[in-house]
Each structure stands twice: as structure tokens, then as C-alpha cells.
N, C-alpha and C. Protein backbone atom coordinates (compact mmCIF):
# COMPACT_ATOMS: atom_id res chain seq x y z
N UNK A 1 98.23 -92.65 303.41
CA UNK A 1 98.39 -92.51 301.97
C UNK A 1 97.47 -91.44 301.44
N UNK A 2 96.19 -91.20 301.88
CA UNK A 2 95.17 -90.27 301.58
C UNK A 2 95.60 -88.94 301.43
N UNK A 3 96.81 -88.78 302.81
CA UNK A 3 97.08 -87.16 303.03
C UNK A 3 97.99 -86.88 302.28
N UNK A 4 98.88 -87.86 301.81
CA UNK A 4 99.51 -87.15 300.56
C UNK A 4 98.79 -87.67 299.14
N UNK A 5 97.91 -88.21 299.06
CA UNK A 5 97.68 -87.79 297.29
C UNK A 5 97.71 -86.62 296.68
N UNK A 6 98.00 -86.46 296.27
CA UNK A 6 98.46 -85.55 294.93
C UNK A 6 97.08 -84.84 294.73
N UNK A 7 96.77 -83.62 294.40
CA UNK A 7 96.24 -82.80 293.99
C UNK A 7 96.13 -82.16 292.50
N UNK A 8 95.50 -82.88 291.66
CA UNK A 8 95.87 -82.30 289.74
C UNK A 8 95.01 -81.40 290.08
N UNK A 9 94.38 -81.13 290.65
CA UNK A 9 93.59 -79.62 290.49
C UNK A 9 94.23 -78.46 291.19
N UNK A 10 95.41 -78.83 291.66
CA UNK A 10 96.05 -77.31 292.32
C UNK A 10 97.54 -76.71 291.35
N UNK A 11 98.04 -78.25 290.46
CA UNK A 11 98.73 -78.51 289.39
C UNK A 11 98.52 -77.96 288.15
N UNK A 12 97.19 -78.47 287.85
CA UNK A 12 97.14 -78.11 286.09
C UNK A 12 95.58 -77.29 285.82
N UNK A 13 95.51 -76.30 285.93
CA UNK A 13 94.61 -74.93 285.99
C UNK A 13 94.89 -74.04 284.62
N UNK A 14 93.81 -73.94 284.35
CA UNK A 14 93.85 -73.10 282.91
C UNK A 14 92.54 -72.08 283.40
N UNK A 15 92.69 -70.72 283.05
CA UNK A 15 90.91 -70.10 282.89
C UNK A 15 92.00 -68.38 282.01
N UNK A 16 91.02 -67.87 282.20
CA UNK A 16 91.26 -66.79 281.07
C UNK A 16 92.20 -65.64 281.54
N UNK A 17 92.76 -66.13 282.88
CA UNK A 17 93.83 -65.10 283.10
C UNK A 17 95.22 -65.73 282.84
N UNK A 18 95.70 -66.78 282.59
CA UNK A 18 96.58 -67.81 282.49
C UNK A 18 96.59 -69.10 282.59
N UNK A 19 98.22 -69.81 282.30
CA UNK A 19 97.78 -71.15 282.91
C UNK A 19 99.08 -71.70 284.06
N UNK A 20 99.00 -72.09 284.71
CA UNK A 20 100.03 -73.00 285.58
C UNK A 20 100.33 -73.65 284.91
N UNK A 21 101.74 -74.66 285.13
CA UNK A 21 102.19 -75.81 284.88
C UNK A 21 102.50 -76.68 286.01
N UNK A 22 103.07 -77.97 285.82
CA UNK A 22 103.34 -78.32 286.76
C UNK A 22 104.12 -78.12 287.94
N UNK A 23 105.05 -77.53 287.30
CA UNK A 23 105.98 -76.84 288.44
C UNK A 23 105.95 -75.85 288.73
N UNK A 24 104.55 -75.20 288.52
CA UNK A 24 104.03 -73.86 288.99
C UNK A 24 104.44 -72.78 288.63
N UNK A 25 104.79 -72.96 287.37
CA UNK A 25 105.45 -71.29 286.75
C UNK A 25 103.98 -70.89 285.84
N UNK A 26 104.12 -69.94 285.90
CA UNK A 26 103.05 -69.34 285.61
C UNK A 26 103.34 -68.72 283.89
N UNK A 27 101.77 -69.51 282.90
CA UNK A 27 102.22 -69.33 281.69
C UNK A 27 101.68 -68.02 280.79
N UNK A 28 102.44 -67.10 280.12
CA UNK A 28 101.50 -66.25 280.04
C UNK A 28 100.35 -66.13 279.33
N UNK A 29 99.27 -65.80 279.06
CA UNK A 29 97.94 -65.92 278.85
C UNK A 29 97.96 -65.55 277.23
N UNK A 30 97.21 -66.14 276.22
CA UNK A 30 96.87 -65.49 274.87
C UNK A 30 96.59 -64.54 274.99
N UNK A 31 97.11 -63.33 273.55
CA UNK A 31 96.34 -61.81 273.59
C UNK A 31 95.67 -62.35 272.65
N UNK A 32 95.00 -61.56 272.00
CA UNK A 32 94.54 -61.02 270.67
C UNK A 32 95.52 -59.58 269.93
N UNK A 33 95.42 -60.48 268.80
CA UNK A 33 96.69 -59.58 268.00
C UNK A 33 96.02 -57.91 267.92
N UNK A 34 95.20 -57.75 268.38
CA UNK A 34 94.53 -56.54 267.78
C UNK A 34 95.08 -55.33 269.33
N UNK A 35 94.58 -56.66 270.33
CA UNK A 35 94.75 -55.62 271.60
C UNK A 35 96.45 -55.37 272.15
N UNK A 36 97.16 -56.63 271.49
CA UNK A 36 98.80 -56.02 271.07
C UNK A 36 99.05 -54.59 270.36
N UNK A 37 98.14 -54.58 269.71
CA UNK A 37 98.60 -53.68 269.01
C UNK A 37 98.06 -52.47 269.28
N UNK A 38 96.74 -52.30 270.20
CA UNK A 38 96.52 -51.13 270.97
C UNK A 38 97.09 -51.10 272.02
N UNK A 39 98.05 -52.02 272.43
CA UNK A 39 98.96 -51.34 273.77
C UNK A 39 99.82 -51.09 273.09
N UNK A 40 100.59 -51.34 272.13
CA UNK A 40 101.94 -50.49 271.21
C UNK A 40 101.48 -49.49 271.36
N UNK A 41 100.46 -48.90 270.73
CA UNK A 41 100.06 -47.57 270.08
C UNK A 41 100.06 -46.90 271.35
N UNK A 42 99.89 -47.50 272.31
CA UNK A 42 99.07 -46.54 273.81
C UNK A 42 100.37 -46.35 274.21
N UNK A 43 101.12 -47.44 274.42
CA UNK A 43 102.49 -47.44 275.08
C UNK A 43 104.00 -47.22 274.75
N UNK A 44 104.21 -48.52 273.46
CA UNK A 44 105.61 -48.63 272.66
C UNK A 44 105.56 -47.81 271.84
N UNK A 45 104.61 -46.86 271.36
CA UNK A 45 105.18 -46.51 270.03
C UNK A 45 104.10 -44.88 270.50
N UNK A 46 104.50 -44.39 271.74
CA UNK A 46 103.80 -43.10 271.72
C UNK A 46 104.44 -42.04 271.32
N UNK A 47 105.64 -42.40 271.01
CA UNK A 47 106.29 -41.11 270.48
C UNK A 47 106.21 -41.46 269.11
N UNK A 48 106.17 -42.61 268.44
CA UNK A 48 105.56 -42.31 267.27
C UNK A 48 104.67 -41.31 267.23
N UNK A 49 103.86 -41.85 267.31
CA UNK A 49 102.39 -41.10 267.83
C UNK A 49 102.38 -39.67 267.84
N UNK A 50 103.36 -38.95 268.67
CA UNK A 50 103.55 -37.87 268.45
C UNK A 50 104.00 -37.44 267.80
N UNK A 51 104.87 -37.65 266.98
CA UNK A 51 105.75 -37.23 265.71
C UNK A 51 104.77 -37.30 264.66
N UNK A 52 103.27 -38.20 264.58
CA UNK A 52 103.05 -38.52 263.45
C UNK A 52 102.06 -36.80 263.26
N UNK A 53 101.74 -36.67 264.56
CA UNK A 53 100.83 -35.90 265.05
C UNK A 53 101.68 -34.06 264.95
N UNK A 54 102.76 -34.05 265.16
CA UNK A 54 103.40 -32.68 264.57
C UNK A 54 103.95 -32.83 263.01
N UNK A 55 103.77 -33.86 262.22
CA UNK A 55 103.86 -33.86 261.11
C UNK A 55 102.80 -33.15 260.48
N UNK A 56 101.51 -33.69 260.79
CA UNK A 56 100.21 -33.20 260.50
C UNK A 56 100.18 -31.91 260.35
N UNK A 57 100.60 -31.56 261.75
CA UNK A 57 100.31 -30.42 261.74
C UNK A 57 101.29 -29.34 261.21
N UNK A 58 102.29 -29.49 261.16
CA UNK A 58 103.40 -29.00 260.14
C UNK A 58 102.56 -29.12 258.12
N UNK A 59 102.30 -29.91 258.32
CA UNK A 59 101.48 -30.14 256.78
C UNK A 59 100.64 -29.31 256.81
N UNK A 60 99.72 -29.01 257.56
CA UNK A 60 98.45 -28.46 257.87
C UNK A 60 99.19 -27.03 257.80
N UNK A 61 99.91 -26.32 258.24
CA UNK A 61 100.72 -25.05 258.32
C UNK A 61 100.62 -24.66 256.54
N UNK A 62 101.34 -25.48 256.31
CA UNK A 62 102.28 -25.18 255.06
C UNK A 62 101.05 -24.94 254.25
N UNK A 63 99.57 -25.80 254.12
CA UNK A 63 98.71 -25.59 253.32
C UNK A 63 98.08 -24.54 253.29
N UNK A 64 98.20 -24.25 254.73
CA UNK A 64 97.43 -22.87 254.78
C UNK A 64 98.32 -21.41 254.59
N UNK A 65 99.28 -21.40 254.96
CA UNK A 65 100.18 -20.78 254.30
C UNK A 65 100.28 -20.60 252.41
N UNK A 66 100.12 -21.25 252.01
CA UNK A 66 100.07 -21.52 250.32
C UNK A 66 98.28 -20.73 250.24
N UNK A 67 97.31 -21.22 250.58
CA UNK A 67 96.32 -20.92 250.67
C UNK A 67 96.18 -19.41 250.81
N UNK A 68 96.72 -18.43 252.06
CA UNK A 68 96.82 -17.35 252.10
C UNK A 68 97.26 -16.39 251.01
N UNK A 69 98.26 -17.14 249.90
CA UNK A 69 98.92 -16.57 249.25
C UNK A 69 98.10 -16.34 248.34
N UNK A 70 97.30 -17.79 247.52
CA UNK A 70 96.19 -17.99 246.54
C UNK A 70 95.61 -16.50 246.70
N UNK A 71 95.41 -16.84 248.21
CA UNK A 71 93.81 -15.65 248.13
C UNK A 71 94.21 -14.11 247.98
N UNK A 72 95.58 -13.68 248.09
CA UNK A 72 96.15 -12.40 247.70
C UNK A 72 96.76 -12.23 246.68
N UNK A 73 96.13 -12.98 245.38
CA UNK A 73 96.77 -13.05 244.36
C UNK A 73 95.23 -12.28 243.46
N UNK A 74 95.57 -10.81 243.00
CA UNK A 74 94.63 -10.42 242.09
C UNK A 74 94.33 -11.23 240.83
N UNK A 75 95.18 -11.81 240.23
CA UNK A 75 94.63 -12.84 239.05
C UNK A 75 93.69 -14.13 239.24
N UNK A 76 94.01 -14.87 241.17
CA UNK A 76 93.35 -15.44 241.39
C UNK A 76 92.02 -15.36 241.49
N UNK A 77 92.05 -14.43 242.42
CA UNK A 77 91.26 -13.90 242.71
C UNK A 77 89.54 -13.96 241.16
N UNK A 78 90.78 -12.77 240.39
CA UNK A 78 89.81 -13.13 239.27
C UNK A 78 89.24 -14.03 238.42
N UNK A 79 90.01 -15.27 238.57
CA UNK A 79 89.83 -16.43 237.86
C UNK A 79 88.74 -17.07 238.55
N UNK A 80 88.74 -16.61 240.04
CA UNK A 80 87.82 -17.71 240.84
C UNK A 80 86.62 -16.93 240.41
N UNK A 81 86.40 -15.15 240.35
CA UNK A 81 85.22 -15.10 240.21
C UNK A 81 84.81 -14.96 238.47
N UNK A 82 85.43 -15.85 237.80
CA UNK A 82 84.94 -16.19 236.43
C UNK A 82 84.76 -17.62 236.38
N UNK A 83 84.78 -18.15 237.39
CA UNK A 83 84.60 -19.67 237.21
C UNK A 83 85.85 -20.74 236.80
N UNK A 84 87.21 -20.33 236.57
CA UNK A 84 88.10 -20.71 236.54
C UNK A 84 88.84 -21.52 237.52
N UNK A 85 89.48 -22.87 237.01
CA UNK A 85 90.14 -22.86 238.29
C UNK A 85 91.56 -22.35 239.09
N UNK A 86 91.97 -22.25 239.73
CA UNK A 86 93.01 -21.56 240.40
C UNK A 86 93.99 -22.44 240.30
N UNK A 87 95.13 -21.21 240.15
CA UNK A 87 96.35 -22.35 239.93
C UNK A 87 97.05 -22.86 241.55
N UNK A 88 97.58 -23.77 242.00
CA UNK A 88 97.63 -23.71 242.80
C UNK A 88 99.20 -24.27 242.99
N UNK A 89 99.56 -24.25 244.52
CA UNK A 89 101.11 -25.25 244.72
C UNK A 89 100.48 -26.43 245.02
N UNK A 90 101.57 -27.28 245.09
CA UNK A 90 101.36 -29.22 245.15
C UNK A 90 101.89 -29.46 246.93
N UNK A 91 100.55 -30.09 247.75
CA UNK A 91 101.19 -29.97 248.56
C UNK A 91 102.35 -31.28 248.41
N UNK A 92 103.24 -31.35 247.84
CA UNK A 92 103.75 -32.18 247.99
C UNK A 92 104.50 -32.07 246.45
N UNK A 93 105.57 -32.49 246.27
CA UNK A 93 106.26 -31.91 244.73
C UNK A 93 105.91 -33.08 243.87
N UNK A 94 105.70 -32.86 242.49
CA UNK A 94 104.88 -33.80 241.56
C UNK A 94 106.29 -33.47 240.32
N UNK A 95 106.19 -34.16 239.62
CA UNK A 95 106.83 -34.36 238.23
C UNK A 95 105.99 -33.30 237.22
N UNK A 96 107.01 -32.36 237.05
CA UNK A 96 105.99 -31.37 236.08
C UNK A 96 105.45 -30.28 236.64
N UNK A 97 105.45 -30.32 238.22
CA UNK A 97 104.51 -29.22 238.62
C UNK A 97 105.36 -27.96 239.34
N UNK A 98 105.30 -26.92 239.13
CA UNK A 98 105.77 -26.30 240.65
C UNK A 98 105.74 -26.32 242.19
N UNK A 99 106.93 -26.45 242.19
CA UNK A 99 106.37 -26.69 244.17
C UNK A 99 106.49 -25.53 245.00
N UNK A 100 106.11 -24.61 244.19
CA UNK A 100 106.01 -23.21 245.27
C UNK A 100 107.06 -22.28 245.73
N UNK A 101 108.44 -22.77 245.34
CA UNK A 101 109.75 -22.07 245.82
C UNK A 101 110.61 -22.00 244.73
N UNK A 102 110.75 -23.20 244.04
CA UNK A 102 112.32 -23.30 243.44
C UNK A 102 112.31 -21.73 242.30
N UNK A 103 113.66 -21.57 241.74
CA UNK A 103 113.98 -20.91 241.34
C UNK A 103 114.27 -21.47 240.02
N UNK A 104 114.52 -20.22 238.70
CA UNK A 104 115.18 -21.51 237.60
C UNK A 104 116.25 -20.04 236.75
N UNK A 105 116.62 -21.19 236.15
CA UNK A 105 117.50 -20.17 235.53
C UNK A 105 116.86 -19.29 234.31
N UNK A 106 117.73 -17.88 234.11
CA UNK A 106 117.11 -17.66 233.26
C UNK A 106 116.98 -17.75 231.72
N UNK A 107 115.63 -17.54 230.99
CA UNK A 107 115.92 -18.15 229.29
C UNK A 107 116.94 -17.18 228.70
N UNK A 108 117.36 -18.08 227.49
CA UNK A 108 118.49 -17.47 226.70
C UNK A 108 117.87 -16.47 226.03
N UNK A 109 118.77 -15.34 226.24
CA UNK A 109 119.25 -13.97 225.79
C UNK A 109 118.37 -12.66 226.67
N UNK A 110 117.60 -13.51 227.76
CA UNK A 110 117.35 -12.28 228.98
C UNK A 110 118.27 -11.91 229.67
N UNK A 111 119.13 -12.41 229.91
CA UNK A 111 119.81 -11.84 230.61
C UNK A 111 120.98 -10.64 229.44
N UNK A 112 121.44 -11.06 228.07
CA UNK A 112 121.76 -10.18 227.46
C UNK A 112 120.78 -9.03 226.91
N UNK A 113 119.71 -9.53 227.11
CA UNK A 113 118.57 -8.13 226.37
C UNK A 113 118.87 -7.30 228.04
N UNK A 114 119.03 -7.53 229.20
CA UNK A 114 118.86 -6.67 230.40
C UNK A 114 119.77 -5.88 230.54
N UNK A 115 121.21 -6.50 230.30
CA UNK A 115 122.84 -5.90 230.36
C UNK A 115 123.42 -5.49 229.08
N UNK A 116 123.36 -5.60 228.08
CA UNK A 116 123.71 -4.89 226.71
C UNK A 116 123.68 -3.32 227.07
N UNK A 117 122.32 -2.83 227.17
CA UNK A 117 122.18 -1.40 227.56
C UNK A 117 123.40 -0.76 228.44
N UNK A 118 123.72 -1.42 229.38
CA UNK A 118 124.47 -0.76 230.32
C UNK A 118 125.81 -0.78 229.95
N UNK A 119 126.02 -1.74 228.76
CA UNK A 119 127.55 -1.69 228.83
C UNK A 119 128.51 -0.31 228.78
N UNK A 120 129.36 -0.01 229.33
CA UNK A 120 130.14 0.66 228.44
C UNK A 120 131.31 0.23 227.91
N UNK A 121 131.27 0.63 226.77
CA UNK A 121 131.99 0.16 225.33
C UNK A 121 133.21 -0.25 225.63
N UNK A 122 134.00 1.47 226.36
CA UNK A 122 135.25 1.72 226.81
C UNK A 122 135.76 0.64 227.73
N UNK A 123 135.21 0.68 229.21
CA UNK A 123 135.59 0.11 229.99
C UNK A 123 135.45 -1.58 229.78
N UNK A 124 134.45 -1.73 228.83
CA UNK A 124 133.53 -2.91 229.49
C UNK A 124 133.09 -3.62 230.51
N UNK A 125 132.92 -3.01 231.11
CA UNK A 125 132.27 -2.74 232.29
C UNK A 125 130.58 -2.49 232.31
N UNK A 126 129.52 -2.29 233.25
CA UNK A 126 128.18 -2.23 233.13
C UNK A 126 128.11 -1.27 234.18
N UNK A 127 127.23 -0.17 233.58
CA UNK A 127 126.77 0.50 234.77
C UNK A 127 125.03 0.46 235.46
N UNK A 128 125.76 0.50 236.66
CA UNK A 128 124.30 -0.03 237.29
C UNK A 128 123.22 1.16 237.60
N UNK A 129 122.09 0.79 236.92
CA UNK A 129 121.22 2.19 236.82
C UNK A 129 121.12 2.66 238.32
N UNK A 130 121.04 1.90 239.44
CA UNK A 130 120.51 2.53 240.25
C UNK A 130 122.03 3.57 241.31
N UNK A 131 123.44 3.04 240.93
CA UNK A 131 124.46 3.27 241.95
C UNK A 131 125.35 4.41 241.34
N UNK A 132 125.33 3.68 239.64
CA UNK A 132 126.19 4.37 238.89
C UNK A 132 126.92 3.83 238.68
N UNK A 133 127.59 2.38 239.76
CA UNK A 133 128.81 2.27 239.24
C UNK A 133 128.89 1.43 238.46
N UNK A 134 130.61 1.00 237.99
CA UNK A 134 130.38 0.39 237.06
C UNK A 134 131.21 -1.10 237.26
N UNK A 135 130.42 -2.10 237.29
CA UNK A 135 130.77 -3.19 237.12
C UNK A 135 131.22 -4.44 236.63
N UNK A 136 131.45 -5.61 236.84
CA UNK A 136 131.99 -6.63 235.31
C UNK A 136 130.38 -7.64 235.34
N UNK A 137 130.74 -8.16 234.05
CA UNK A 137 129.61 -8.93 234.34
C UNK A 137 129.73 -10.35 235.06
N UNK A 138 130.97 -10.75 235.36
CA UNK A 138 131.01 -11.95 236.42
C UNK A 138 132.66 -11.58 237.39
N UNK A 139 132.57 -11.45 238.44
CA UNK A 139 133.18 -11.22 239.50
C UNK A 139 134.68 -11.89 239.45
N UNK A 140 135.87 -10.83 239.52
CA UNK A 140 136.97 -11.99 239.52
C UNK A 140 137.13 -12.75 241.26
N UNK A 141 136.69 -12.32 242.39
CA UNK A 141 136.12 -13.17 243.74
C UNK A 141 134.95 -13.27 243.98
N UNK A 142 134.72 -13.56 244.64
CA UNK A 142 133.45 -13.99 245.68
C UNK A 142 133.11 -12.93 246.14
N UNK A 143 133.76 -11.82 246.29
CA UNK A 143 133.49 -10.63 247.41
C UNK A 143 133.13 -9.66 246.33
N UNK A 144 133.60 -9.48 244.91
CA UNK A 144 133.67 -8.64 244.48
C UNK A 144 132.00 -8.42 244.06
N UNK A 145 131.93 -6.74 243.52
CA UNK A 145 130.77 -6.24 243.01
C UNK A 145 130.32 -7.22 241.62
N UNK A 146 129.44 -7.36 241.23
CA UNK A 146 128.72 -7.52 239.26
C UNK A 146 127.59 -7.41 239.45
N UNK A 147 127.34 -6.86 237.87
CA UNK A 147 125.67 -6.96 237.27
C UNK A 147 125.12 -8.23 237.68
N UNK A 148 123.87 -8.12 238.39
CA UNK A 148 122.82 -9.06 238.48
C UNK A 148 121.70 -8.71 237.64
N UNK A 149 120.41 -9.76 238.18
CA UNK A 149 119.43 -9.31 237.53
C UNK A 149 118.17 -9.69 238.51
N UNK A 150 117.74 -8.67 238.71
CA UNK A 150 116.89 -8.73 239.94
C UNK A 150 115.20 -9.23 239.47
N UNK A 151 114.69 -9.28 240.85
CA UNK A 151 112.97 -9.58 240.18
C UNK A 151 112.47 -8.17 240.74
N UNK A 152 111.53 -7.71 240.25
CA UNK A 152 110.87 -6.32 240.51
C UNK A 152 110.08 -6.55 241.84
N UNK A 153 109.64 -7.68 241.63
CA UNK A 153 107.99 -8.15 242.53
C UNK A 153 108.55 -9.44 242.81
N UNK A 154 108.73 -10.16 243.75
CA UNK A 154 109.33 -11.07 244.26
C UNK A 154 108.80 -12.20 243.39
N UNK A 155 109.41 -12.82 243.00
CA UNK A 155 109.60 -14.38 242.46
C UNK A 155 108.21 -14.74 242.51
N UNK A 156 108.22 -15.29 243.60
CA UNK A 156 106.75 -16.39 243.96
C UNK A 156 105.77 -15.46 243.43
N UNK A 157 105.34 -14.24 243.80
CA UNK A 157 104.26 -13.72 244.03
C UNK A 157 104.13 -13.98 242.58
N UNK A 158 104.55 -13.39 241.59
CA UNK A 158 105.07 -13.27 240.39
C UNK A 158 104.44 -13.92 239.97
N UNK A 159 104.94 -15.30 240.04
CA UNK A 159 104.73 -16.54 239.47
C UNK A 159 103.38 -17.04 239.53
N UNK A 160 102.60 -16.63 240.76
CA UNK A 160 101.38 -17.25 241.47
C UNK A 160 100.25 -15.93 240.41
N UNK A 161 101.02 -15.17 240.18
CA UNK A 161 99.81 -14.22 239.75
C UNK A 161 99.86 -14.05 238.37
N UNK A 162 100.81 -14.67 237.82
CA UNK A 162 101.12 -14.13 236.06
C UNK A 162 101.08 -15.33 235.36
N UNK A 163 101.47 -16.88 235.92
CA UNK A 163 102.21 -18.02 235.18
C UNK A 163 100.76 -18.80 234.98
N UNK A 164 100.55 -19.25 233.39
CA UNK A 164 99.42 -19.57 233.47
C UNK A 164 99.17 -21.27 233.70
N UNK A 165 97.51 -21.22 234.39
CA UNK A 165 97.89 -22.76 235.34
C UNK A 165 97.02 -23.38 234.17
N UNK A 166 97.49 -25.37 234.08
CA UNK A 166 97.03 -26.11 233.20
C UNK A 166 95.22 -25.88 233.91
N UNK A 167 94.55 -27.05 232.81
CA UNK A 167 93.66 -27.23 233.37
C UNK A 167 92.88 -27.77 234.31
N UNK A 168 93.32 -28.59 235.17
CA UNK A 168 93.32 -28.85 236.32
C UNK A 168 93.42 -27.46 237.35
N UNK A 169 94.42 -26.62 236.92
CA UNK A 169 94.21 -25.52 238.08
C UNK A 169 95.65 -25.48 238.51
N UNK A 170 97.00 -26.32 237.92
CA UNK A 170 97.93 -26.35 238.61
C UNK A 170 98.97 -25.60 237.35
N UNK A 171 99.84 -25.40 238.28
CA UNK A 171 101.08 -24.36 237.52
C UNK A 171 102.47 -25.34 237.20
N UNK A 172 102.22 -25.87 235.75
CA UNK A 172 103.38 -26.34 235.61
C UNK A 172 104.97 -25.82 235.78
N UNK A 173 106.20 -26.57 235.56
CA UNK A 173 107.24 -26.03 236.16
C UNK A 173 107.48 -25.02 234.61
N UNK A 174 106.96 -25.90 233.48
CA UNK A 174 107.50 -24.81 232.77
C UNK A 174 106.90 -23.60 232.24
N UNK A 175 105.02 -22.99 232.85
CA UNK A 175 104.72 -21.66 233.38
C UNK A 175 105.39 -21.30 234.08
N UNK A 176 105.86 -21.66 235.06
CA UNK A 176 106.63 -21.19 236.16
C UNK A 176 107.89 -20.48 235.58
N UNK A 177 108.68 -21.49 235.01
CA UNK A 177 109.69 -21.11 234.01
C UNK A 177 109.49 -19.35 233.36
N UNK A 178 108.54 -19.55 232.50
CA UNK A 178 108.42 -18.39 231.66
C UNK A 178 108.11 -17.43 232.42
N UNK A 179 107.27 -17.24 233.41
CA UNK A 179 106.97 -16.11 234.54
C UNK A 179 108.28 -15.74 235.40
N UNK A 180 109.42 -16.31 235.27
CA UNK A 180 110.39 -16.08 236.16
C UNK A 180 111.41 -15.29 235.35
N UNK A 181 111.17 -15.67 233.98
CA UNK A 181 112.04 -15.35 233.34
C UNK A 181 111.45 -13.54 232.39
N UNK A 182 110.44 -13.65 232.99
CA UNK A 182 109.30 -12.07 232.39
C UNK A 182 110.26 -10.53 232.31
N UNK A 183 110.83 -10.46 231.49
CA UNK A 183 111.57 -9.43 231.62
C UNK A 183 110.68 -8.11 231.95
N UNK A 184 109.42 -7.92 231.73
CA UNK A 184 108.97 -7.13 232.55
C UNK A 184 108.59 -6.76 233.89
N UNK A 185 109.24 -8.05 234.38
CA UNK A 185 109.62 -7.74 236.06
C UNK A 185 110.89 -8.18 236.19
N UNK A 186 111.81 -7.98 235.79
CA UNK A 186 112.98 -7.95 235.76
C UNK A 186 114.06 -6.06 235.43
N UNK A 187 115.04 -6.53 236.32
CA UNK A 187 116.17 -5.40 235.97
C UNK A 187 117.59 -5.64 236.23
N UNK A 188 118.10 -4.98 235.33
CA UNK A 188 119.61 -5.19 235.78
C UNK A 188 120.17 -4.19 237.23
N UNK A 189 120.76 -5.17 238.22
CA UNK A 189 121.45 -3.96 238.85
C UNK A 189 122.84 -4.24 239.35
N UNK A 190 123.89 -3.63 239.73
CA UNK A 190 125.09 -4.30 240.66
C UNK A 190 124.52 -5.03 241.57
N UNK A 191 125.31 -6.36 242.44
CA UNK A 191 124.98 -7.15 243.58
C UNK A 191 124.25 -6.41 244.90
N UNK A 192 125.76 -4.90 245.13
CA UNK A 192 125.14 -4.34 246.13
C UNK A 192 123.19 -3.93 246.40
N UNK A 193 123.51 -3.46 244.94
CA UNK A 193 122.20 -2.77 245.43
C UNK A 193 121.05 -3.78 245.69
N UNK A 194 121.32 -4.56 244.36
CA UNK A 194 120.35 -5.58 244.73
C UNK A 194 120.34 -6.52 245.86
N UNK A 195 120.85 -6.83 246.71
CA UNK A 195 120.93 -6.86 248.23
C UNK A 195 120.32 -6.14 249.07
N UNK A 196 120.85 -4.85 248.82
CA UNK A 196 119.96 -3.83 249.63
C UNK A 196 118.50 -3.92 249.74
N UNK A 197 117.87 -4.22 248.03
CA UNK A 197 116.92 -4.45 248.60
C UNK A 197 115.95 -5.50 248.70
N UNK A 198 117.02 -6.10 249.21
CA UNK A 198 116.56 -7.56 250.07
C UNK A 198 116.26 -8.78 248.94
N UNK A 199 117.26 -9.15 247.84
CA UNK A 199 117.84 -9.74 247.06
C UNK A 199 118.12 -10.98 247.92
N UNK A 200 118.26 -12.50 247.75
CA UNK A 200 119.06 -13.32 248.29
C UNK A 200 120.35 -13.31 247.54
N UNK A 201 121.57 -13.51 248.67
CA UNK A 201 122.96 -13.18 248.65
C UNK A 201 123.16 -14.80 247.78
N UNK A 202 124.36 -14.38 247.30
CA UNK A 202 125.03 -15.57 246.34
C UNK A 202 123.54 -16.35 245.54
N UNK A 203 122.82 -15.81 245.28
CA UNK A 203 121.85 -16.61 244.27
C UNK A 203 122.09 -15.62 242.92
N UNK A 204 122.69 -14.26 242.97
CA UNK A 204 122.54 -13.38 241.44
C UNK A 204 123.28 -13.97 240.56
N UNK A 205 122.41 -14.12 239.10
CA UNK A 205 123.27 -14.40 238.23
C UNK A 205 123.07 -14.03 236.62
């Protein structure tokens, strides 16, 4: 009878790597919720991880990019060395603010103070100072020639160097507005030309 008694100590075993049961399946051991969650990070979720990590750095681009621009902006420039603050883009778009790209339409009667001049009477038609020819002011296709109205000095730059920023330092949308709409960097021309020189296509209007 001795040689078979039963053994509870080869049965029911607990220590810190697991526990047995009786029928010897093996139970798996408590984590700690913390070290779950540093093997996700290490393991399940490393491509998170990486994505979160070219986000960054995609962010990190864009700021410094905006940054470069600040610093080649002669008005900035001057504001910083008067103690002013600089207007700047949002990294990130805010209610009210400019976000560094958009475009807007333009205010009423710039675009007739730009094209009046050119009309001619006869044809009605517009002639474009720089081609000669003479155009309509809205296209009967898609393909066809019309008066646009170009920016002299590209948009942004424009905007970053002329549009004045609140006090905080930031450039609301509607500075932005009025600097876009500056008829002193503005001109009328046909589509072609203004293409030529390096105009974005289907945005003239």
C-alpha cells in the first residue's frame, strides 16, 4: 500500500513560474498588467511603433520647412529684430488661423478693378498685356483661353511677408484674406501666359 500512495506534492505545485493541476496541465502564470503591456509595445504593436515614429518625423519636416520660410521673410525678419512677434503657420489648422497653403477667393471688385482696363469695347473681349491677345472673361470650354488674375510674388510668400499677424504672432485667415487679395501684387493676364509662368492650371479665376 506504501508504494502506491499518492504523492500531493508532485500534484499540486504552485511557485512563480506557474502552477500544475491535478491532471497536470500546466496553468499559466500571473503577469503584471504593466509588463503586458511592454511586450505589446516590444512585440504586438511594433508597427505601431513605427508609424508613430514616421509621423513624428513627417511633423518634424513640415515645421522646419515653415520655419525656413519665417526666416526668409524680410518683414520677419524685421519684426524679430524690433522685438515683435513673428507671424507664424499653425502646425496644425486652428479655427481662424491660416494654415500656410489655402487659397481664397478674391474680394469684390478686384478682380473688376484688374480687367476693366483691358476690355475692348468692340469685341468684348480682354486683351492680355503680356500676349496681346484677346480673350473672354470666362471660357465657353475647359480648353479654351480667358483673363485670369495672377499673383506677382507667389501667394504664400506674399502672405508670410505682407499679412499682418494678431498679437500672439499668428496670421489670421482673414490677414491672409486681404494679402491675397493685394492688388499690388496682382495682374491680369490670359490663362496661357499665366501658366507659362508657372501659374497652377485650373485654379485661375
Amino acid at each position: 500500500m506504501s508504494a502506491h500512495k499518492h504523492d500531493s506534492t508532485k500534484d499540486h505545485r504552485s511557485n512563480a513560474s506557474g502552477e500544475r493541476t491535478a491532471a497536470g496541465t500546466k496553468r499559466l502564470p500571473q503577469q503584471d498588467p504593466s509588463g503586458l503591456l511592454a511586450l505589446q509595445c516590444s512585440v504586438g504593436n511594433a508597427a505601431v511603433v513605427r508609424m508613430i515614429q514616421r509621423t513624428d518625423g513627417i511633423a518634424d519636416r513640415v515645421r522646419q520647412r515653415n520655419n525656413a520660410s519665417r526666416a526668409h521673410s524680410p518683414r520677419l525678419r524685421e519684426q524679430a529684430a524690433g522685438g515683435r512677434g513673428q507671424p507664424s503657420y499653425t502646425d496644425a489648422p486652428e479655427r481662424g488661423f491660416w494654415d500656410g497653403n489655402s487659397r481664397f477667393p478674391y474680394r469684390a471688385g478686384v478682380q473688376d478693378n484688374l480687367f476693366n482696363p483691358l476690355l475692348d469695347a468692340a469685341t468684348g473681349l480682354y486683351n492680355c498685356p503680356r500676349c496681346n491677345k484677346q480673350v473672354p472673361r470666362h471660357p465657353a470650354r475647359p480648353s479654351d483661353n480667358y483673363i485670369t488674375v495672377e499673383h506677382k510674388i507667389p501667394f504664400r510668400q506674399w502672405i508670410m511677408d505682407h499679412a499682418e499677424p494678431d498679437q500672439d504672432g499668428k496670421i489670421t485667415t482673414d490677414a491672409a484674406s486681404k494679402a491675397y487679395s493685394d492688388e499690388s501684387n496682382l495682374q491680369a493676364l490670359c490663362r496661357d501666359c499665366n501658366s507659362s509662368l508657372g501659374g497652377d492650371q485650373n485654379t485661375f479665376v
